[in-house]
Each structure stands twice: as structure tokens, then as C-alpha cells.
PDB file of N, CA and C in Angstrom:
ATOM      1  N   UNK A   1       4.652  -8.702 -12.841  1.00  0.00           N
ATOM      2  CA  UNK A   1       3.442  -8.332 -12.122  1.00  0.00           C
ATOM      3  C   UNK A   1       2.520  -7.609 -13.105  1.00  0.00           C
ATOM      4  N   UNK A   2       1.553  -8.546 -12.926  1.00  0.00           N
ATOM      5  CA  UNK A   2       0.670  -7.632 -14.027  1.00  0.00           C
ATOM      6  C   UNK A   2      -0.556  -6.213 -13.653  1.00  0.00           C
ATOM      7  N   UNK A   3      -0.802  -5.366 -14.198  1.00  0.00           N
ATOM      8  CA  UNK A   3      -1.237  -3.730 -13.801  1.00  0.00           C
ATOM      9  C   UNK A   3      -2.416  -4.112 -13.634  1.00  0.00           C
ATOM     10  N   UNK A   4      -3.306  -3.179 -12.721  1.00  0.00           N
ATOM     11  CA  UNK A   4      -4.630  -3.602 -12.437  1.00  0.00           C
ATOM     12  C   UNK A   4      -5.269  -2.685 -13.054  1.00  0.00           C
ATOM     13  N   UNK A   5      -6.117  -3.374 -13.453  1.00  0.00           N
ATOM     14  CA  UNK A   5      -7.491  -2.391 -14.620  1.00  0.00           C
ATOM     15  C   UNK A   5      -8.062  -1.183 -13.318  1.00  0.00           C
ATOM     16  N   UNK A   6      -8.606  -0.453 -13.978  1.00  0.00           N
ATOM     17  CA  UNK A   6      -9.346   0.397 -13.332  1.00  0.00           C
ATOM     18  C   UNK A   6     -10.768  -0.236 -12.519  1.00  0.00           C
ATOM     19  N   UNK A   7     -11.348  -1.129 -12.781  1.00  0.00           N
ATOM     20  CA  UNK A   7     -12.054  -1.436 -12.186  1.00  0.00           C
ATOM     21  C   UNK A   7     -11.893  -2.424 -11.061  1.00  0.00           C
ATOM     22  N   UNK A   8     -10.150  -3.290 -10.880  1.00  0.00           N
ATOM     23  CA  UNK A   8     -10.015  -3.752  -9.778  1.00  0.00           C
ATOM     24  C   UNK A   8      -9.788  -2.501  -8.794  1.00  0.00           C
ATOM     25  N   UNK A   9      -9.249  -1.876  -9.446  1.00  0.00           N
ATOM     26  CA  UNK A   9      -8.213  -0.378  -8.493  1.00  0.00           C
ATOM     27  C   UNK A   9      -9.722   0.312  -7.917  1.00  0.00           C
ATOM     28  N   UNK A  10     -10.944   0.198  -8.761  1.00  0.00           N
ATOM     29  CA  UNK A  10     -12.209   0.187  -7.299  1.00  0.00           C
ATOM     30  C   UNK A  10     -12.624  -0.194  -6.576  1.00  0.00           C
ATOM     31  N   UNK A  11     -12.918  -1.757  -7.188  1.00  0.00           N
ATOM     32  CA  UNK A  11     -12.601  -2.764  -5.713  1.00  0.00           C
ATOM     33  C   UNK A  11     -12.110  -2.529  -5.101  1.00  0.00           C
ATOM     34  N   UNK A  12     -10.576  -2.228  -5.452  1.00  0.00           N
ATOM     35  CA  UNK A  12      -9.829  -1.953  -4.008  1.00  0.00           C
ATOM     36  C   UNK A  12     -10.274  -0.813  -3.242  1.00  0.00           C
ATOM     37  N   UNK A  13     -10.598   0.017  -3.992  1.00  0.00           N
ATOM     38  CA  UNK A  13     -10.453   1.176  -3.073  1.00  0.00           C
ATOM     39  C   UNK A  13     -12.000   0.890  -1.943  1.00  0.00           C
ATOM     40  N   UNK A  14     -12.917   0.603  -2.354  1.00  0.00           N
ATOM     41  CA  UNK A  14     -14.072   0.098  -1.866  1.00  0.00           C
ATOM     42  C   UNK A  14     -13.496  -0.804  -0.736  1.00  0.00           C
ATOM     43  N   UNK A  15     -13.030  -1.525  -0.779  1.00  0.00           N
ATOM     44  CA  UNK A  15     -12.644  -2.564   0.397  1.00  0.00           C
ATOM     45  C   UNK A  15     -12.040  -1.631   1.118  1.00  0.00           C
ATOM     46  N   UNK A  16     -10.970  -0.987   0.210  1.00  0.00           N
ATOM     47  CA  UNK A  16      -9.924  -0.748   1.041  1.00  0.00           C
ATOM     48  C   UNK A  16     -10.275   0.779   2.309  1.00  0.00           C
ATOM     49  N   UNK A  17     -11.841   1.264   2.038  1.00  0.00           N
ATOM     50  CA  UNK A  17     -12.116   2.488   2.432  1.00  0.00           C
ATOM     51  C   UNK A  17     -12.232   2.358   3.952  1.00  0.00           C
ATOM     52  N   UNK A  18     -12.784   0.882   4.443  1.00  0.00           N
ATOM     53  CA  UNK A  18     -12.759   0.722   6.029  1.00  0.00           C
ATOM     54  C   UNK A  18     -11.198   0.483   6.266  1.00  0.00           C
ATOM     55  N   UNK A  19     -10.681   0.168   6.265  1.00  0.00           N
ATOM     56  CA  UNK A  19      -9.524  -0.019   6.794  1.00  0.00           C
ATOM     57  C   UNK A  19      -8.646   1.176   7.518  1.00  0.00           C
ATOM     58  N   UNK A  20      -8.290   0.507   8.562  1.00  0.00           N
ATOM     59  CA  UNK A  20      -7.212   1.409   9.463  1.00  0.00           C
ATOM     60  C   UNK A  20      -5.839   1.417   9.107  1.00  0.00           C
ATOM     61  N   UNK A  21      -5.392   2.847   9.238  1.00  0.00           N
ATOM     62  CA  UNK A  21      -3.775   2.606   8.773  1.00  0.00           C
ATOM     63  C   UNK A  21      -2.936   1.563   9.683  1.00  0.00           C
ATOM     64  N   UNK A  22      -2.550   0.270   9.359  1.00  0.00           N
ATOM     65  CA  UNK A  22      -1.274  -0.172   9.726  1.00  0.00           C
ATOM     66  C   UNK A  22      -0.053   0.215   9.499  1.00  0.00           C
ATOM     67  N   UNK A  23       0.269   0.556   9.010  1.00  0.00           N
ATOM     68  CA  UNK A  23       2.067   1.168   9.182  1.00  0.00           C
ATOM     69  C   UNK A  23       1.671   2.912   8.675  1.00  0.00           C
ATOM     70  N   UNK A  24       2.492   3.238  10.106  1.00  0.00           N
ATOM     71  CA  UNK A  24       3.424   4.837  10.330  1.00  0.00           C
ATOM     72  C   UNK A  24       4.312   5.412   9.479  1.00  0.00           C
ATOM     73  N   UNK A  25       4.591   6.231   8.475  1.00  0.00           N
ATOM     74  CA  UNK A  25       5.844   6.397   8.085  1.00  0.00           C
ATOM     75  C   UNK A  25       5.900   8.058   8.846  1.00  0.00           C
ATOM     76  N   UNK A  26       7.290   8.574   9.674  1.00  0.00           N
ATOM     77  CA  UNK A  26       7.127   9.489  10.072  1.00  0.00           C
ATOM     78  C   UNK A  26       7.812  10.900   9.537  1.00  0.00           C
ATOM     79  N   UNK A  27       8.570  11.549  10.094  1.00  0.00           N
ATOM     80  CA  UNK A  27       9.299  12.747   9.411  1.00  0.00           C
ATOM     81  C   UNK A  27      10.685  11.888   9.461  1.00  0.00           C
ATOM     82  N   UNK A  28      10.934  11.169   9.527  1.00  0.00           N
ATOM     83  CA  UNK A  28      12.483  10.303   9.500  1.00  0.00           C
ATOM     84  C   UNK A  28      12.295   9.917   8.202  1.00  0.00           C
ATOM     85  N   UNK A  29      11.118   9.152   7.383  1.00  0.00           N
ATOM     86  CA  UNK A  29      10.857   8.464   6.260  1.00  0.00           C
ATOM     87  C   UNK A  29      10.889   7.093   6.677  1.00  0.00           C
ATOM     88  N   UNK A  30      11.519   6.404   5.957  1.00  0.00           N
ATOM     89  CA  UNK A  30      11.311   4.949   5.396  1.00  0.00           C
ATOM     90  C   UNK A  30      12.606   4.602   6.481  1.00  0.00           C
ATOM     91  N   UNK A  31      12.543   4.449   7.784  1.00  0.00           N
ATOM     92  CA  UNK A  31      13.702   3.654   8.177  1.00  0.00           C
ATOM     93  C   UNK A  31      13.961   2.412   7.664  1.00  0.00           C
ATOM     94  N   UNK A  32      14.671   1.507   8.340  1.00  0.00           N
ATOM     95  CA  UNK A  32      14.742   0.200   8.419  1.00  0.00           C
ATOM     96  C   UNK A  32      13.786  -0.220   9.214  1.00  0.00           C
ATOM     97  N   UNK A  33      13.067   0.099  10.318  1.00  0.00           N
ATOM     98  CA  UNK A  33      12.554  -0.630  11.047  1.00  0.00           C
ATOM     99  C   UNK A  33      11.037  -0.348  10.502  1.00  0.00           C
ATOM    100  N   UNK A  34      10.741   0.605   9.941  1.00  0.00           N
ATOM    101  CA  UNK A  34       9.928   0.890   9.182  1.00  0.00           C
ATOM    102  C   UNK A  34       9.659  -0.005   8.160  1.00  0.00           C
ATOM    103  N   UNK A  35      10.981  -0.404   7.353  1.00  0.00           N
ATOM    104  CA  UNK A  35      10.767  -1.022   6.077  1.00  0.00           C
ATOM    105  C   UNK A  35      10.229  -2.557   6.810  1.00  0.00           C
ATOM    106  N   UNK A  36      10.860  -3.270   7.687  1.00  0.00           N
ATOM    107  CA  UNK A  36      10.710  -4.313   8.252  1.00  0.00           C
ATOM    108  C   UNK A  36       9.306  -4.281   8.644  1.00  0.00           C
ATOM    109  N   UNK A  37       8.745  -3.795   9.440  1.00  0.00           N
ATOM    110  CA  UNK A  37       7.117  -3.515   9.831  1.00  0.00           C
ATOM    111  C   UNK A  37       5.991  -3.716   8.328  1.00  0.00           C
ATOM    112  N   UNK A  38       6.450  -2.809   7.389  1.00  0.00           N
ATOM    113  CA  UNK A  38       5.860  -3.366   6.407  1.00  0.00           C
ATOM    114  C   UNK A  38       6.057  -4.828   5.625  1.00  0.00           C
ATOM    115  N   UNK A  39       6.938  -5.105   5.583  1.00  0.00           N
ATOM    116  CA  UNK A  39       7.641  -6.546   5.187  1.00  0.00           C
ATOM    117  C   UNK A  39       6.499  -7.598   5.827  1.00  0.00           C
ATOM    118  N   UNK A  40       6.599  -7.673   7.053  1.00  0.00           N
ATOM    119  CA  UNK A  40       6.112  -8.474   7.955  1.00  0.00           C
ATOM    120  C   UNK A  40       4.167  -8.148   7.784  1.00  0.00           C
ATOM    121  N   UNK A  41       4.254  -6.931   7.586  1.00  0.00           N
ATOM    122  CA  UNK A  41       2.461  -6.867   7.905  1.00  0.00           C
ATOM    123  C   UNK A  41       1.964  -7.227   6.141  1.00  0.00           C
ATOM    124  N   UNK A  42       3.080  -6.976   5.223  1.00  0.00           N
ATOM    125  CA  UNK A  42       2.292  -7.437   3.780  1.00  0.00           C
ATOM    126  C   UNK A  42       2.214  -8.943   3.779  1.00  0.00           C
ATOM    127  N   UNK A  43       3.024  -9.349   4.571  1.00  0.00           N
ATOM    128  CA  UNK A  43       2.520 -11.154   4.388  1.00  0.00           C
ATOM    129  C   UNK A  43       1.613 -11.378   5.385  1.00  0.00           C
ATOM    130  N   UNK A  44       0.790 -10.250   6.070  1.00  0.00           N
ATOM    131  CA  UNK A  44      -0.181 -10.918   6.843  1.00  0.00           C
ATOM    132  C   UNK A  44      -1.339 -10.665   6.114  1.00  0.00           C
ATOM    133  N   UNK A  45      -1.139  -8.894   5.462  1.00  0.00           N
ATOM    134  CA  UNK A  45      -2.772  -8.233   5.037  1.00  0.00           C
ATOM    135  C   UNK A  45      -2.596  -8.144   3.331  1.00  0.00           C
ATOM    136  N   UNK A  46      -3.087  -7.805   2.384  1.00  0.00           N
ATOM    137  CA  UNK A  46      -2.891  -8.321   0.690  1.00  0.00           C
ATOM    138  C   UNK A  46      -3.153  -6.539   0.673  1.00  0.00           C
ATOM    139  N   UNK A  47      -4.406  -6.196   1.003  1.00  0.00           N
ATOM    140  CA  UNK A  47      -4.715  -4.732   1.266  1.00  0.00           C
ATOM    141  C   UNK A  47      -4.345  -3.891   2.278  1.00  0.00           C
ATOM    142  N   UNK A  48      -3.563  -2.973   1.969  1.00  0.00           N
ATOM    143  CA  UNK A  48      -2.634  -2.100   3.147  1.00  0.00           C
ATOM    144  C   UNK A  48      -2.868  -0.789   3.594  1.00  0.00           C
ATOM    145  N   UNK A  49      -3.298  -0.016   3.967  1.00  0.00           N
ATOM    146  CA  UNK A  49      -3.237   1.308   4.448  1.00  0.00           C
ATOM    147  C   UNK A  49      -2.205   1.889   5.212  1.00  0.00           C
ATOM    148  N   UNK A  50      -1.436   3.055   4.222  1.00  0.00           N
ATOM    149  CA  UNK A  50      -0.220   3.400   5.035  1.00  0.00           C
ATOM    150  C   UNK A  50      -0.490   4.774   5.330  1.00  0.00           C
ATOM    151  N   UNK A  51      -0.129   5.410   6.288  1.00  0.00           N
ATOM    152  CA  UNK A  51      -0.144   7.112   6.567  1.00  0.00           C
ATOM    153  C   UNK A  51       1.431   7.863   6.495  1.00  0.00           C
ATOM    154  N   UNK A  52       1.476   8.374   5.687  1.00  0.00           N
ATOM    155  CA  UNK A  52       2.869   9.066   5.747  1.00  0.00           C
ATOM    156  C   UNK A  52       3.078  10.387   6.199  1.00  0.00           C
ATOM    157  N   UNK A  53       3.475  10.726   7.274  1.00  0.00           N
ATOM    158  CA  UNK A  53       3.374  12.358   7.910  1.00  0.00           C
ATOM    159  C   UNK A  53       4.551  12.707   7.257  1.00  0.00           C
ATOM    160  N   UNK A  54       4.584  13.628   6.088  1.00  0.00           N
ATOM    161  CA  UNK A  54       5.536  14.069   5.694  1.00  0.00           C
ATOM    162  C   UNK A  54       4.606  15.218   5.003  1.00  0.00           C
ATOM    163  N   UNK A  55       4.954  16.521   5.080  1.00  0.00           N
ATOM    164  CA  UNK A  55       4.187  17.682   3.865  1.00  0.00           C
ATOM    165  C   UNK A  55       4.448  17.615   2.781  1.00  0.00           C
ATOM    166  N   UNK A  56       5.937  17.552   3.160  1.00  0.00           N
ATOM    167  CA  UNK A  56       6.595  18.246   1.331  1.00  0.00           C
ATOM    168  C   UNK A  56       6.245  16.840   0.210  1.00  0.00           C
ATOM    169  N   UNK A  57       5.453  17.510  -0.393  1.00  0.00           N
ATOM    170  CA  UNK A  57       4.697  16.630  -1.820  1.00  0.00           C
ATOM    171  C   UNK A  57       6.265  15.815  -2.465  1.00  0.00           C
ATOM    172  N   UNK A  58       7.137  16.713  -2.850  1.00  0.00           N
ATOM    173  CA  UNK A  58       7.994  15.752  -3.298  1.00  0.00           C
ATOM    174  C   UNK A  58       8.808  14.763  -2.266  1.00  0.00           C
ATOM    175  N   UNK A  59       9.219  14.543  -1.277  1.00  0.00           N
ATOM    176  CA  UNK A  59       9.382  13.728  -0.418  1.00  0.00           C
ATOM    177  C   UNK A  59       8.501  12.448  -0.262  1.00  0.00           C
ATOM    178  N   UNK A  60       7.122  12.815  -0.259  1.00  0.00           N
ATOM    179  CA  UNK A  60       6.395  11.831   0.391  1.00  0.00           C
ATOM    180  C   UNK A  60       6.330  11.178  -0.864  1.00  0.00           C
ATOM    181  N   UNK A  61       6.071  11.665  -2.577  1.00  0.00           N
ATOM    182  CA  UNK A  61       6.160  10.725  -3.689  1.00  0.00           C
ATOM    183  C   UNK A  61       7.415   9.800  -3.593  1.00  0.00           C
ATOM    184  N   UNK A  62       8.137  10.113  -3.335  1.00  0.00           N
ATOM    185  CA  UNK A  62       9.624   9.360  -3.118  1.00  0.00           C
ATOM    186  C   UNK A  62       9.452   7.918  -2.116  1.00  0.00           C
ATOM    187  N   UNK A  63       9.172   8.617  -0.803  1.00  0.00           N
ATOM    188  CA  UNK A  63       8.390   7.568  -0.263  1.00  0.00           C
ATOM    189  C   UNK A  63       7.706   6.655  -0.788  1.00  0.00           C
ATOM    190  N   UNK A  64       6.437   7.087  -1.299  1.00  0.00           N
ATOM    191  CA  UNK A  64       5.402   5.996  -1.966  1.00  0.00           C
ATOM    192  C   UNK A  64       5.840   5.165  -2.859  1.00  0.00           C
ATOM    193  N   UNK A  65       7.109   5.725  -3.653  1.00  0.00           N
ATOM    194  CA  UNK A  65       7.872   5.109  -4.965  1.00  0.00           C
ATOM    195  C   UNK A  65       8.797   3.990  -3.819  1.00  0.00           C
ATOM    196  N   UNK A  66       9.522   4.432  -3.205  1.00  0.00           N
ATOM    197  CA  UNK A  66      10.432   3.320  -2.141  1.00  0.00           C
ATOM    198  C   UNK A  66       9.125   2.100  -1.811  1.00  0.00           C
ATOM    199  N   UNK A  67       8.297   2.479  -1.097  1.00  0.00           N
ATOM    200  CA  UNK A  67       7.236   1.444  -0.433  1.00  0.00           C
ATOM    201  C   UNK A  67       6.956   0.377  -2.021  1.00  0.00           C
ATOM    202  N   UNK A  68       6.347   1.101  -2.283  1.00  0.00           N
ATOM    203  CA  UNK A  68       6.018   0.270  -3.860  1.00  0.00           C
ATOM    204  C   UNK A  68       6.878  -0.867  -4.905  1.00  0.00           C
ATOM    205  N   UNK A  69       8.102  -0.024  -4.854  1.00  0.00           N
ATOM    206  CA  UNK A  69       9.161  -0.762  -4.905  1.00  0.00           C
ATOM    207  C   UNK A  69       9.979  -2.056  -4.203  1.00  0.00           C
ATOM    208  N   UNK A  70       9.797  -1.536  -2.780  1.00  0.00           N
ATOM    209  CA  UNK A  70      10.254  -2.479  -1.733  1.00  0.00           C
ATOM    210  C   UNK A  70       9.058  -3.625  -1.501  1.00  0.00           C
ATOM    211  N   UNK A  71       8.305  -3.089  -1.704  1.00  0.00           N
ATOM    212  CA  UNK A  71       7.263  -4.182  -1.099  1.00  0.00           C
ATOM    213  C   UNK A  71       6.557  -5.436  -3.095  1.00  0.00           C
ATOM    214  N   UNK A  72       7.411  -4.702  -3.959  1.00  0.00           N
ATOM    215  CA  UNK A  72       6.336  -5.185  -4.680  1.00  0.00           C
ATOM    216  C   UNK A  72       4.745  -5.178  -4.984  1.00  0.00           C
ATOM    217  N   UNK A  73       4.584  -4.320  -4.689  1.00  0.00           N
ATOM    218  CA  UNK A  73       2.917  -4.003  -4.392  1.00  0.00           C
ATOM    219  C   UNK A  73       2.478  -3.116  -5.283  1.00  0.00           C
ATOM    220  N   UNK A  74       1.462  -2.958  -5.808  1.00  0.00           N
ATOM    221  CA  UNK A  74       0.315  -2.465  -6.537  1.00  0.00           C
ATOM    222  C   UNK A  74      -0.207  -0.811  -5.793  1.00  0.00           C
ATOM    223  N   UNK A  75      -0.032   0.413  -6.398  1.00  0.00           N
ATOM    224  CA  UNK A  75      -0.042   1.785  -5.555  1.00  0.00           C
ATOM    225  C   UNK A  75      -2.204   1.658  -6.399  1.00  0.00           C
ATOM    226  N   UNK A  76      -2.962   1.928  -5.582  1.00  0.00           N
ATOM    227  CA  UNK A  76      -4.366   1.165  -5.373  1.00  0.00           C
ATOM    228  C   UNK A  76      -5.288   3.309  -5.077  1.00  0.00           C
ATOM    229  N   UNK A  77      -4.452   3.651  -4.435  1.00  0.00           N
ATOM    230  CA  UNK A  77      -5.023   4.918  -3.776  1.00  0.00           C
ATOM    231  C   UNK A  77      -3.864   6.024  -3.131  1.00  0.00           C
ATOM    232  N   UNK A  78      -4.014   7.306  -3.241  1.00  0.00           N
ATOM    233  CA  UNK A  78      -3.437   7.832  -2.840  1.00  0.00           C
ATOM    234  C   UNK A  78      -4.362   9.436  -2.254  1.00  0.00           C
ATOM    235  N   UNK A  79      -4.595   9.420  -1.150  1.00  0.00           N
ATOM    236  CA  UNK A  79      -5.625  10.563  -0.478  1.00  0.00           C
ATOM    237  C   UNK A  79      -4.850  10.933   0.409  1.00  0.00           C
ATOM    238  N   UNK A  80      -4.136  12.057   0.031  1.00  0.00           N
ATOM    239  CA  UNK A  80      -3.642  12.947   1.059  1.00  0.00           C
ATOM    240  C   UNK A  80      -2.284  12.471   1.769  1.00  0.00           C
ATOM    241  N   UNK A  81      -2.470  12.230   3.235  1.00  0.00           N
ATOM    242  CA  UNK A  81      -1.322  11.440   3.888  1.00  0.00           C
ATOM    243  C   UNK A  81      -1.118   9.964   3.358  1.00  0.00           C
ATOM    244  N   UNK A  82      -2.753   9.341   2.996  1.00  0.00           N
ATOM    245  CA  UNK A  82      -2.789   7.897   3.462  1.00  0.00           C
ATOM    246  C   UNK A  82      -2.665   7.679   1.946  1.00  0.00           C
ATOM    247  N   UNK A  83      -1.857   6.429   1.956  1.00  0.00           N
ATOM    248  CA  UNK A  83      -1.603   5.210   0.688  1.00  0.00           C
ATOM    249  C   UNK A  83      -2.056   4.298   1.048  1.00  0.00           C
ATOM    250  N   UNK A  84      -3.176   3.633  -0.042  1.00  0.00           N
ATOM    251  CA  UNK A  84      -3.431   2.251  -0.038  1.00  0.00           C
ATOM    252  C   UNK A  84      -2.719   1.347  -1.232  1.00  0.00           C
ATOM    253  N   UNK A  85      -2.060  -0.055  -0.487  1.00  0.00           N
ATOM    254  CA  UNK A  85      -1.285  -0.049  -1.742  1.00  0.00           C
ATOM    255  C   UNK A  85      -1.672  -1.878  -1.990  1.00  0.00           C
ATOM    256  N   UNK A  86      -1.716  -2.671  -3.022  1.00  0.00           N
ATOM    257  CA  UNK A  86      -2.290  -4.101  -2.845  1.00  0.00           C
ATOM    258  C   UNK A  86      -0.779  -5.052  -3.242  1.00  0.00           C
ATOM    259  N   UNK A  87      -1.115  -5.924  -2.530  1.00  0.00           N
ATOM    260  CA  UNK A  87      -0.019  -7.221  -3.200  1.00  0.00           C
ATOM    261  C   UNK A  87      -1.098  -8.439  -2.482  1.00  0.00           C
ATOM    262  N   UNK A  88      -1.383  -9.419  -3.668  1.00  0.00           N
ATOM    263  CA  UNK A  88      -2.426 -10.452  -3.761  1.00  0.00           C
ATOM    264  C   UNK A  88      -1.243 -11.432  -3.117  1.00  0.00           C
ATOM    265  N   UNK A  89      -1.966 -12.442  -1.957  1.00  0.00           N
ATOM    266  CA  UNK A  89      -1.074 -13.672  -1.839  1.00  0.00           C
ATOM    267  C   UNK A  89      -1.063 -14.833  -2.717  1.00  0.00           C
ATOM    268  N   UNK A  90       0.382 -15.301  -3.048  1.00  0.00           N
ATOM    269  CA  UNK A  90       0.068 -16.542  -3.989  1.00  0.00           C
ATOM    270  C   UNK A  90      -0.110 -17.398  -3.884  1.00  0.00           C
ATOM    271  N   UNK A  91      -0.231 -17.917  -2.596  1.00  0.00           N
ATOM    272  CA  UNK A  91      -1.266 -18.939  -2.291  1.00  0.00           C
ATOM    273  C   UNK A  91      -2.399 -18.495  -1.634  1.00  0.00           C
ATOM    274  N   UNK A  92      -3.331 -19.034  -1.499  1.00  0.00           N
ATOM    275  CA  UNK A  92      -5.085 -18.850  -0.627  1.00  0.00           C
ATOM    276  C   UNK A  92      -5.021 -17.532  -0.968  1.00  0.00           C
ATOM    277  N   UNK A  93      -5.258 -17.148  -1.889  1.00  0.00           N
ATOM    278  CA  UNK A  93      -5.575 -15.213  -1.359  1.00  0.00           C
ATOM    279  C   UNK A  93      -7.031 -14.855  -0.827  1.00  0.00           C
ATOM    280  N   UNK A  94      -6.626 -13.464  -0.120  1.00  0.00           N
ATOM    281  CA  UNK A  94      -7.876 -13.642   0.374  1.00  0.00           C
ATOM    282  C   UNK A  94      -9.052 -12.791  -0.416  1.00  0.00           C
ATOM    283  N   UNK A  95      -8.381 -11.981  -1.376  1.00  0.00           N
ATOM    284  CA  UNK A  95      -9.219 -10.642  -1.985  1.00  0.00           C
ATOM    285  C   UNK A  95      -9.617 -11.796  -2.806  1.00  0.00           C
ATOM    286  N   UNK A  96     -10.667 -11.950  -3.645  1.00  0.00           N
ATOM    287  CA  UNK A  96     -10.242 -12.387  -5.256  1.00  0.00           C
ATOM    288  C   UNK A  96     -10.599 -11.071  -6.266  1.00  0.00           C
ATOM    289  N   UNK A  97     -10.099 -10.751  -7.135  1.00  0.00           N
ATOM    290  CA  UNK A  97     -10.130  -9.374  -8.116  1.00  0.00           C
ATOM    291  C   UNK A  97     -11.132  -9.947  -8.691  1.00  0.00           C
ATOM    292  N   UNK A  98     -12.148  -9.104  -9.637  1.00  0.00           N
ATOM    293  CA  UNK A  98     -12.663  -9.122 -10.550  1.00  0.00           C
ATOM    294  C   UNK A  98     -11.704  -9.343 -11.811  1.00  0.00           C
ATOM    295  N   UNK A  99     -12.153  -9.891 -12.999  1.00  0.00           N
ATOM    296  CA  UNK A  99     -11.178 -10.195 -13.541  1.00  0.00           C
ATOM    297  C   UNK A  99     -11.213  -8.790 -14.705  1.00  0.00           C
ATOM    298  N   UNK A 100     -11.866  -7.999 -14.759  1.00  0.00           N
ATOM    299  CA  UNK A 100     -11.622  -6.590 -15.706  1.00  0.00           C
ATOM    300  C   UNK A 100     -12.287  -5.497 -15.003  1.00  0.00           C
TER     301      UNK A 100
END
């Protein structure tokens, strides 16, 4: 997977600024049914908005590192609770990146 320049990682964030959080992560973390919810919604959306209610700073990095990991995805934004994170489809995608 190749790293996104700084100037896609604005694109994204630009697109990604309307968007509503689709997936919950709560004070449980990353269940299974959790992990599954994301599974299923990254093959619908390429650009993701996640909210993680967790305080403790080191917990919720852990989190973001699991999601990122699990999902294969691109970490795009990180403000507070909410992660925006990208994985392009390989066929039809729908974003197209700038290419630098």
C-alpha cells in the first residue's frame, strides 16, 4: 500500500469534513461486532469517519492502530474523538486522488 502525500491527506480531509460518523467505537473498544460493522461499511464507503469515546489518549491510539491495521486503511485525520481513515476501492473507485 502505497503512503499518501500530503496533499491527497487534504483532499481527504476536505471531502472528508462533511461527513457523518459511521461507526461507534465505545468504552468496550474494538469488539467483534464492532470490528465486523467496520468490515462491512469499508466496502461500501472508501472515506470513513469513526468516533471513538474513549479519554485515555493511550487507549484510543491503540484503537486507531487496531482499526488501521484491521481494515487496511490509510489514518487521513485525527481530531479529537473522530478518525477519518481512507481505503480506495479497486475497482470503480469513487474518490479519484490527485496524483501528488
Amino acid at each position: 500500500m502505497t503512503k499518501l502525500t500530503n496533499n491527497q491527506k487534504k483532499f481527504l480531509r476536505l471531502k472528508g469534513h462533511s461527513l457523518k460518523p459511521i461507526v461507534m467505537v465505545g468504552q468496550h473498544g474494538l469488539s467483534e461486532s464492532v470490528l465486523a460493522e467496520l468490515k462491512v461499511t469499508m466496502e461500501k464507503h472508501e472515506l470513513l469517519k469513526i468516533k471513538i469515546r474513549i479519554d485515555e489518549r493511550e487507549g484510543k491510539q491503540k484503537i486507531i492502530d487496531k482499526i488501521i491495521d484491521t481494515s487496511n486503511a490509510h489514518l487521513v485525520q485525527v481530531i479529537g474523538n473522530i478518525v477519518v481513515i481512507y481505503r480506495g476501492f479497486d475497482e470503480e473507485p469513487q474518490i479519484i486522488l490527485p496524483r501528488k
